[in-house]
Protein backbone atom coordinates (compact mmCIF):
# COMPACT_ATOMS: atom_id res chain seq x y z
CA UNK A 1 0.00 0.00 0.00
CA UNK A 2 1.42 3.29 -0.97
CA UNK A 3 1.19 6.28 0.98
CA UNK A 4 -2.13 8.05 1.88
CA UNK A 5 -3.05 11.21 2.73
CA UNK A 6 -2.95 10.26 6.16
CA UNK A 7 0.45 8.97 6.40
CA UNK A 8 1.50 12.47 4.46
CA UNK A 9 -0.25 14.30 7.04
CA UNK A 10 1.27 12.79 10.05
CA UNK A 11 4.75 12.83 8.30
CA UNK A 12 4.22 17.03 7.72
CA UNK A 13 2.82 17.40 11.09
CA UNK A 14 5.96 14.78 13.16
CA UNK A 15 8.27 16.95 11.03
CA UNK A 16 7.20 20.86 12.00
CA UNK A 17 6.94 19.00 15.76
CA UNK A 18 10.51 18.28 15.63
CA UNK A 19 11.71 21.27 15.28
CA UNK A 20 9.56 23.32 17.17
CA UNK A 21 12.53 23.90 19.37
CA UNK A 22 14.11 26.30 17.49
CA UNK A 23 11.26 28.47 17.28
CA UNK A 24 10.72 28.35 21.52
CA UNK A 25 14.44 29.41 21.63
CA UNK A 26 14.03 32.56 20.05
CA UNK A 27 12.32 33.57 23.29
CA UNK A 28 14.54 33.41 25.99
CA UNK A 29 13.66 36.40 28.09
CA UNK A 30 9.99 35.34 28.25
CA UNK A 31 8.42 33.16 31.03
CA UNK A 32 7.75 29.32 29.86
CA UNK A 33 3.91 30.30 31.11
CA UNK A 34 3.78 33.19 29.36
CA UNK A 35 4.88 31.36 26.41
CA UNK A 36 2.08 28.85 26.72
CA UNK A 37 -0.44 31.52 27.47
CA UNK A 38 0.44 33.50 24.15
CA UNK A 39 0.42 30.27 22.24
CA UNK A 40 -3.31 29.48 23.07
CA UNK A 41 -4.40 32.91 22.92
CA UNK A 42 -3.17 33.08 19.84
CA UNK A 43 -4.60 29.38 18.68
CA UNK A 44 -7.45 30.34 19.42
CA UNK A 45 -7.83 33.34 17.36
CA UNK A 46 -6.05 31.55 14.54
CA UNK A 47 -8.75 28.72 14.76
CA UNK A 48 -11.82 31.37 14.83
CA UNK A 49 -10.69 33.00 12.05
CA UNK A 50 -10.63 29.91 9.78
CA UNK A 51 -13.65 28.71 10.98
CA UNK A 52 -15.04 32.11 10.63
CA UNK A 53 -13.69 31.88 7.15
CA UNK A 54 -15.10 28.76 6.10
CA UNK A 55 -18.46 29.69 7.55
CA UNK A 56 -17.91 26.56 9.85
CA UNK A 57 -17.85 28.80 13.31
CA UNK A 58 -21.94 27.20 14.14
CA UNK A 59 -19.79 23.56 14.46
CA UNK A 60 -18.72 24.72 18.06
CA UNK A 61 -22.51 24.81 19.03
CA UNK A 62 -23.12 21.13 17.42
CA UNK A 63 -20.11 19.78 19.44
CA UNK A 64 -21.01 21.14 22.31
CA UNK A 65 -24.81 20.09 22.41
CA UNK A 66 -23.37 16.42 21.57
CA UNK A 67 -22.36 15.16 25.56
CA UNK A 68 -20.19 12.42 24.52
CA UNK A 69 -17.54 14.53 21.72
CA UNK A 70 -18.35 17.49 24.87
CA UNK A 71 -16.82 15.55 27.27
CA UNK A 72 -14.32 13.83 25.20
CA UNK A 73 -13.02 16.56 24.01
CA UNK A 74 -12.98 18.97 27.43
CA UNK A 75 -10.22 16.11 28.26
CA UNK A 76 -8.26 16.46 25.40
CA UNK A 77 -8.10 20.00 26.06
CA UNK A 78 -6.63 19.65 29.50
CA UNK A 79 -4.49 16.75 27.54
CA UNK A 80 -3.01 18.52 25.23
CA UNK A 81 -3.08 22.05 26.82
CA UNK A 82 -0.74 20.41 29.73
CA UNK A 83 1.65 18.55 27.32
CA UNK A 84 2.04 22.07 25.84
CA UNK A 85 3.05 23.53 28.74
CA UNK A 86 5.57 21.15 29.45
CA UNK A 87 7.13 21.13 26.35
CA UNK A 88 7.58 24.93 26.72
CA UNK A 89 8.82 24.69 29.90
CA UNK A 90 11.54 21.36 29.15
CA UNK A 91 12.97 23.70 26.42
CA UNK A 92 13.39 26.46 28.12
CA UNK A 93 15.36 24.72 30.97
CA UNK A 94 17.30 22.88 28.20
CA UNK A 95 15.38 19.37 28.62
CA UNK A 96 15.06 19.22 25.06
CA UNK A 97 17.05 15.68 25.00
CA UNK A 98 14.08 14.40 27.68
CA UNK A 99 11.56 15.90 25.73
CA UNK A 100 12.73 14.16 22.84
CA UNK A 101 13.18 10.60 25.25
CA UNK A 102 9.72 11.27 25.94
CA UNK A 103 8.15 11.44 22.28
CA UNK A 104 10.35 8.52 21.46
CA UNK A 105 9.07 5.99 23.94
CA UNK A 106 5.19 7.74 22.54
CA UNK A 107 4.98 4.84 19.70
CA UNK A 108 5.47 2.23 21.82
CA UNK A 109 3.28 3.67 24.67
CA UNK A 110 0.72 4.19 21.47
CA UNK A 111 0.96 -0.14 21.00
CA UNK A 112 0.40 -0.55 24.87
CA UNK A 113 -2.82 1.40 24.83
CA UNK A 114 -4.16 0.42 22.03
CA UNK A 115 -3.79 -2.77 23.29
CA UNK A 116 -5.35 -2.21 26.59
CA UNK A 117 -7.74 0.16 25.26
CA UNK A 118 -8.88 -0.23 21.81
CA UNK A 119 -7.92 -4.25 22.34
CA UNK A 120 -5.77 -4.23 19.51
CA UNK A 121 -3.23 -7.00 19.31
CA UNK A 122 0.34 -6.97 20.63
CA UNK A 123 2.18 -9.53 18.92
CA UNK A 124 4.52 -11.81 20.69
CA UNK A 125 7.05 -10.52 18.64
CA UNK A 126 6.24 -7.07 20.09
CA UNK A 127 6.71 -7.56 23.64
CA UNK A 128 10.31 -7.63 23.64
CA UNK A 129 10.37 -3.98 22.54
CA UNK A 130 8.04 -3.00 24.88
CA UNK A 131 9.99 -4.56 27.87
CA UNK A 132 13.28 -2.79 26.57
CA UNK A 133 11.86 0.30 26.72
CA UNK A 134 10.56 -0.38 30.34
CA UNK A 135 13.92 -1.54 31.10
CA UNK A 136 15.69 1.64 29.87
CA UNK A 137 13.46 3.90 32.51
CA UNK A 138 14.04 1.70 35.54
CA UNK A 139 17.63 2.03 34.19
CA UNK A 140 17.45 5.65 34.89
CA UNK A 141 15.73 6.00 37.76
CA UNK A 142 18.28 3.24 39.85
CA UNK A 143 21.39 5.33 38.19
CA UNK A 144 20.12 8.58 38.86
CA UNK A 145 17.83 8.60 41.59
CA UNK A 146 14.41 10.55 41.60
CA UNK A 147 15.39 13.67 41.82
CA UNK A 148 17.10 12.76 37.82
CA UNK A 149 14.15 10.68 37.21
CA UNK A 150 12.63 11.34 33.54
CA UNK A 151 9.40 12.69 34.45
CA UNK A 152 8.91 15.32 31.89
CA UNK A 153 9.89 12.72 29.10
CA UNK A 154 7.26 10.16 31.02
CA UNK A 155 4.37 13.01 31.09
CA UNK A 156 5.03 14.39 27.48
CA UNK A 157 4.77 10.62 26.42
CA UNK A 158 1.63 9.65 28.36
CA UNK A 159 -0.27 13.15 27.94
CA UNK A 160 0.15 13.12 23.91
CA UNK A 161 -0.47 9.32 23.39
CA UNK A 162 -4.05 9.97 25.76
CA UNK A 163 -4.50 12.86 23.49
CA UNK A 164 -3.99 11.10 20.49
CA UNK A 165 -6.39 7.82 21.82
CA UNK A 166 -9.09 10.67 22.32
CA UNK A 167 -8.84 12.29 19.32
CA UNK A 168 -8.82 9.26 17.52
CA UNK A 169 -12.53 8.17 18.81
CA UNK A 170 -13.78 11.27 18.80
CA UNK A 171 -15.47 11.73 15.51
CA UNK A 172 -15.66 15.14 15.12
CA UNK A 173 -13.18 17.51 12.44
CA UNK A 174 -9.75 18.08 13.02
CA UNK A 175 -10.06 21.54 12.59
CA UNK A 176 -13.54 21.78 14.58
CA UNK A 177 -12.29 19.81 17.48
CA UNK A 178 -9.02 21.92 17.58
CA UNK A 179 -11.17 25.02 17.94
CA UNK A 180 -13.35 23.58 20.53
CA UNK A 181 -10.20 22.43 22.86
CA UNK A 182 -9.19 25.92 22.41
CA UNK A 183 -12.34 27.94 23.49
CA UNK A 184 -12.39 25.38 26.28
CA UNK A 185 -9.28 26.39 27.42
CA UNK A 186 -9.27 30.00 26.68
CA UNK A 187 -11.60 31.30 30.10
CA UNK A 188 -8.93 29.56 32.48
CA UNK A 189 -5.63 30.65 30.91
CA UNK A 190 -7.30 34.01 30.92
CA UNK A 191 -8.40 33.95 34.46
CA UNK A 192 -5.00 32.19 35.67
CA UNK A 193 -3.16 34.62 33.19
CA UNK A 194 -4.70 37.85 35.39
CA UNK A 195 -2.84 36.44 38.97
CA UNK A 196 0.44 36.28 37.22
CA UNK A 197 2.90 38.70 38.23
CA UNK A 198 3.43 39.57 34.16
CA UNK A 199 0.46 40.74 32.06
CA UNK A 200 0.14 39.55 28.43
CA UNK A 201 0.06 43.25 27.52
CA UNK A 202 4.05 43.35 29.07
CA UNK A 203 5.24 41.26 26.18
CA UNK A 204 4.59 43.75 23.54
CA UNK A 205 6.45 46.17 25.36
CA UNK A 206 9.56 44.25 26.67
CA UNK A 207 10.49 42.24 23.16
CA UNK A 208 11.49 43.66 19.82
CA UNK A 209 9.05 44.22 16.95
CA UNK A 210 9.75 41.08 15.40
CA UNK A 211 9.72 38.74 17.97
CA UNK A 212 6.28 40.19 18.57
CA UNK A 213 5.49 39.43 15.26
CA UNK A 214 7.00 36.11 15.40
CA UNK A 215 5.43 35.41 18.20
CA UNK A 216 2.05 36.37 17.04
CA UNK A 217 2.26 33.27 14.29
CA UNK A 218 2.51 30.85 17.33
CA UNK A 219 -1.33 30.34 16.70
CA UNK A 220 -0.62 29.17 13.27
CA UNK A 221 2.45 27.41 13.30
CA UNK A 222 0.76 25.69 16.62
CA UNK A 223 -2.29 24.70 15.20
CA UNK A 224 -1.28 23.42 11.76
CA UNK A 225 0.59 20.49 12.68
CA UNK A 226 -2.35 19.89 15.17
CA UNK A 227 -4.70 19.85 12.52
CA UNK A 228 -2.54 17.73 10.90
CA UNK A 229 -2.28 15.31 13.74
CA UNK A 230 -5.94 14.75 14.10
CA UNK A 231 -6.44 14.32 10.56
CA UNK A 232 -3.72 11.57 10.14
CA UNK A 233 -5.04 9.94 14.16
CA UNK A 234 -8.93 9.28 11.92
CA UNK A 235 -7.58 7.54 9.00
CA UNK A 236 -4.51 5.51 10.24
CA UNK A 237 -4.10 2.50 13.06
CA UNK A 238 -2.68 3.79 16.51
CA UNK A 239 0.37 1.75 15.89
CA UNK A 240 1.13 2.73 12.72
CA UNK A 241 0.67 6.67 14.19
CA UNK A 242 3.05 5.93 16.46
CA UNK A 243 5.66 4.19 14.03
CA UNK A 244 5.42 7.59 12.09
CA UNK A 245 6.18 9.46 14.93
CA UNK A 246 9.86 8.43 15.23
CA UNK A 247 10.08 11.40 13.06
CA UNK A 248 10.03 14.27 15.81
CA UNK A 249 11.84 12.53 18.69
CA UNK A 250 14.50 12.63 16.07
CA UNK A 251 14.47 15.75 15.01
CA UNK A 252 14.26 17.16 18.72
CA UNK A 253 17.14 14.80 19.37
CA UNK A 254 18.79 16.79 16.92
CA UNK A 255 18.15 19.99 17.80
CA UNK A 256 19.13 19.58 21.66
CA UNK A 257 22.01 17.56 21.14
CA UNK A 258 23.82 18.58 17.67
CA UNK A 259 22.39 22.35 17.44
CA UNK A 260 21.90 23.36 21.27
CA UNK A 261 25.00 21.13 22.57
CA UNK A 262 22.75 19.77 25.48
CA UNK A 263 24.77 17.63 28.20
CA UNK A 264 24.02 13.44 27.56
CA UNK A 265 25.37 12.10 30.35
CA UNK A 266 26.44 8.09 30.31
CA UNK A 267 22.85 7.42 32.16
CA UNK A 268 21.08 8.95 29.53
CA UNK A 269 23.18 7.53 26.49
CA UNK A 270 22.33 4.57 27.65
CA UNK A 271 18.36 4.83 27.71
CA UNK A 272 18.37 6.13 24.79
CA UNK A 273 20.31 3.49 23.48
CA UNK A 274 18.17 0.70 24.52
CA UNK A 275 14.72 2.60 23.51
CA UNK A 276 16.51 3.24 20.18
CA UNK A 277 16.89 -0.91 20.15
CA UNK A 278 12.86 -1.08 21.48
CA UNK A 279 12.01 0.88 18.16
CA UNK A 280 14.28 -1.04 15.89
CA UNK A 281 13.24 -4.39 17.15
CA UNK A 282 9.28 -3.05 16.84
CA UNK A 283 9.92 -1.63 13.15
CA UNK A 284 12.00 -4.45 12.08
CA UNK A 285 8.72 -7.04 13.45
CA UNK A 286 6.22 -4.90 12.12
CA UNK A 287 8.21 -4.74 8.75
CA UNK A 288 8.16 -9.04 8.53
CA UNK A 289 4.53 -8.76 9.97
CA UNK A 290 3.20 -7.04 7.20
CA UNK A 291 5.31 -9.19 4.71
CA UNK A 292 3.60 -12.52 6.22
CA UNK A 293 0.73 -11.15 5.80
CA UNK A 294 1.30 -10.35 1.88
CA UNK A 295 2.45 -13.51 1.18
CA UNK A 296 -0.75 -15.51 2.75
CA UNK A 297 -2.86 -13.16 0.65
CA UNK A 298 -0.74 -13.88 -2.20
């Protein structure tokens, strides 16, 4: 089978994830919360204007009168609102090389849920790479203690594969259920926004005229690989979503290792060695699944 539209999209939306990065470092002098309060604010007039556009804005009221995609979706705002956050906030402490650790064990996190969720079948051939990738974060925490522990990369992971299960069974548009998350999450970033020390108005003031207007396209260059996401998350399996997404752990890997010269200490070498062997092993088994299968058909 060649590829789809759906394997495009996810490979265009992995691919602007990994190197988000270098777009949160142009910001140094502004406040990883401030940073994720701009990016919603800003998503969410991006996502009102399209919808606005495409006469599509009544869409919000439908999803919202239907409880099931309501309540579905209200979590996948938290979700993905709180994996946001935490991206933000790993890159501007220089935790890009977790954040990355995180989104790589995401595939095989993807298989484990779908699995217990979805009941789709882990082959026996798939266990070992789940068990190696286990392995590799008990391997951390006894080298490194708790206080080293890879939360972050464990949170990213979990909070994004949840958000991706969601999206997945929620059948509503990718663009329509963007929007919704957004105007869910809009009133309480506001509200949380108005105790901060900083206002949102102090940005405009403090930072250069074109990292305003840089900033300003955080809406859109947030919400198009989102889009992108959900639309790939309806049309492909969970496991194959999460095969694709090799694509931005690797380019985040990149980024904090090669072009921000992040420390990778021998503890952390390690992982990432043995969840790089978790991934090979599952490719390489998925790879002579799906030839099996041809030749039975055959």
């Amino acid at each position: 089978m060649g590829l789809t539209s759906g394997h495009l999209a996810a490979i265009l939306s992995f691919s602007m994830w990994g190197f988000f990065p270098i777009y949160w470092k142009f910001f140094p002098e502004v406040q990883a919360w401030d940073l994720f309060a701009h990016r919603l604010v800003w998503s969410f007039i991006t996502l009102i204007l399209i919808l606005t556009f495409k006469q599509e804005i009544r869409s919000l009221k439908r999803i919202w009168l239907d409880p099931k995609i309501r309540l579905m979706l209200i979590v996948s705002a938290f979700l993905i609102s709180s994996n946001w956050l935490l991206y933000i906030y790993a890159v501007s402490i220089g935790k890009i090389l977790e954040a990355s650790m995180g989104y790589f064990l995401n595939p095989l996190i993807n298989v484990f849920m779908g699995w217990i969720i979805l009941k789709e079948k882990i082959r026996p051939g798939q266990w070992p790479a789940i068990f190696i990738a286990l392995v590799a974060i008990i391997l951390i925490a006894l080298q490194s203690g708790l206080a080293q522990f890879p939360w972050i990369a464990l949170t990213l992971s979990l909070t994004f594969a949840m958000y991706g299960l969601i999206r997945k069974l929620a059948h509503v548009g990718s663009l329509e259920g963007l929007a919704f998350e957004t105007c869910i999450m809009i009133i309480p970033t506001l509200v949380i926004w108005h105790f901060q020390p900083s206002r949102p108005i102090d940005i405009f003031s403090e930072l250069p005229g074109w990292k305003v207007l840089l900033l300003s396209f955080s809406g859109l260059i947030t919400c198009a690989p989102l889009v992108l996401f959900a639309y790939a998350a309806r049309r492909l399996p969970l496991g194959t979503l999460g095969f694709l997404g090799y694509l931005s752990p690797g380019l985040k890997f990149i980024c904090g290792w090669l072009i921000f010269h992040e420390t990778l200490s021998p503890e952390r070498m390690q992982a990432f060695t043995l969840i790089w062997i978790a991934l090979a092993w599952y490719t390489i088994e998925s790879v002579l699944n799906r030839r099996s299968l041809s030749r039975v058909k055959v």
